[in-house]
Protein backbone atom coordinates (compact mmCIF):
# COMPACT_ATOMS: atom_id res chain seq x y z
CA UNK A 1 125.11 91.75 115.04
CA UNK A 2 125.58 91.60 111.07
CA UNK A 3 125.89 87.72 111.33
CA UNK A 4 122.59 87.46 113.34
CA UNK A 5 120.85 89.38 110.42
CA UNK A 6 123.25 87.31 108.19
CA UNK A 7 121.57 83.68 109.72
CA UNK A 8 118.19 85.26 109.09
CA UNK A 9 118.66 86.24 105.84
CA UNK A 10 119.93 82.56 104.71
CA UNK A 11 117.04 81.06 107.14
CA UNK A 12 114.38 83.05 104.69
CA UNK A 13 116.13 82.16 101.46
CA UNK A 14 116.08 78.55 102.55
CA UNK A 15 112.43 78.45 103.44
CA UNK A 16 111.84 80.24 99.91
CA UNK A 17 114.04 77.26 98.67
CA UNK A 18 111.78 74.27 100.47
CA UNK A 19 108.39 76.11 99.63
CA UNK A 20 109.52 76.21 96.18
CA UNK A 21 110.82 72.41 95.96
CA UNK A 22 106.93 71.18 97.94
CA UNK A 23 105.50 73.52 95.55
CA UNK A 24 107.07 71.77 92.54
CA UNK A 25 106.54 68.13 93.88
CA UNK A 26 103.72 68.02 95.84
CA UNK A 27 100.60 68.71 95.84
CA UNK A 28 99.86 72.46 95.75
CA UNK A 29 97.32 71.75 99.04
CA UNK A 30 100.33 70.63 100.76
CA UNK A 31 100.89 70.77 104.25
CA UNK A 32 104.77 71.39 103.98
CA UNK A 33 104.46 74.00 101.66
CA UNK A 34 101.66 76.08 104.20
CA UNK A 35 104.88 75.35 106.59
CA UNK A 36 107.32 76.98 105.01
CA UNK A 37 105.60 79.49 103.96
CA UNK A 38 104.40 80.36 107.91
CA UNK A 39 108.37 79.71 108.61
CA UNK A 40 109.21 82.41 106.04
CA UNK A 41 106.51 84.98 107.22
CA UNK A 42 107.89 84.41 110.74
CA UNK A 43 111.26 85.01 110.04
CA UNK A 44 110.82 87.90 107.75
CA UNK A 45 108.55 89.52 110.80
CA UNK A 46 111.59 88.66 113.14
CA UNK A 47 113.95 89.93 111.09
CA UNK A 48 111.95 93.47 110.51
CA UNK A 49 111.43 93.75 114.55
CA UNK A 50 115.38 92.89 115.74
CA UNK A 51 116.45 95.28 112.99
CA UNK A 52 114.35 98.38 114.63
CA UNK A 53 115.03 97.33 118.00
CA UNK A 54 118.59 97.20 116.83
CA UNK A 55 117.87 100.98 115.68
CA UNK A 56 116.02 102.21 119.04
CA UNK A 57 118.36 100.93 120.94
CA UNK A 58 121.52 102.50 119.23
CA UNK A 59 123.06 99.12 117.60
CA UNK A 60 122.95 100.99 114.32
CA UNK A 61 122.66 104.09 112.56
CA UNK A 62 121.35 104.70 109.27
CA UNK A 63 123.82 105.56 106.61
């Protein structure tokens, strides 16, 4: 379960990487940059949901 939320967390900071490498090199209309910015919003939303699922459904407990 930790390693799933592990993958997401590395699959956001690597979309924060590539939107900040277009963002530096391209144009700042860029289509790749729009990209990863959409791939980071949907991850981050993915991430949020599967941790309170993870929460209603007893995976984990807070502290």
């Amino acid at each position: 379960m930790k390693y799933i939320v592990y993958a997401l967390l590395a699959a956001i900071l690597i979309s924060l990487g590539s939107g900040l490498f277009y963002l530096s090199r391209d144009d700042v209309d860029s289509t790749k940059l729009l990209r990863a910015l959409k791939v980071r919003v949907a991850l981050s939303a993915i991430l949020i949901l599967f941790l309170v699922a993870s929460y209603f459904l007893g995976w984990i407990r807070p502290g």
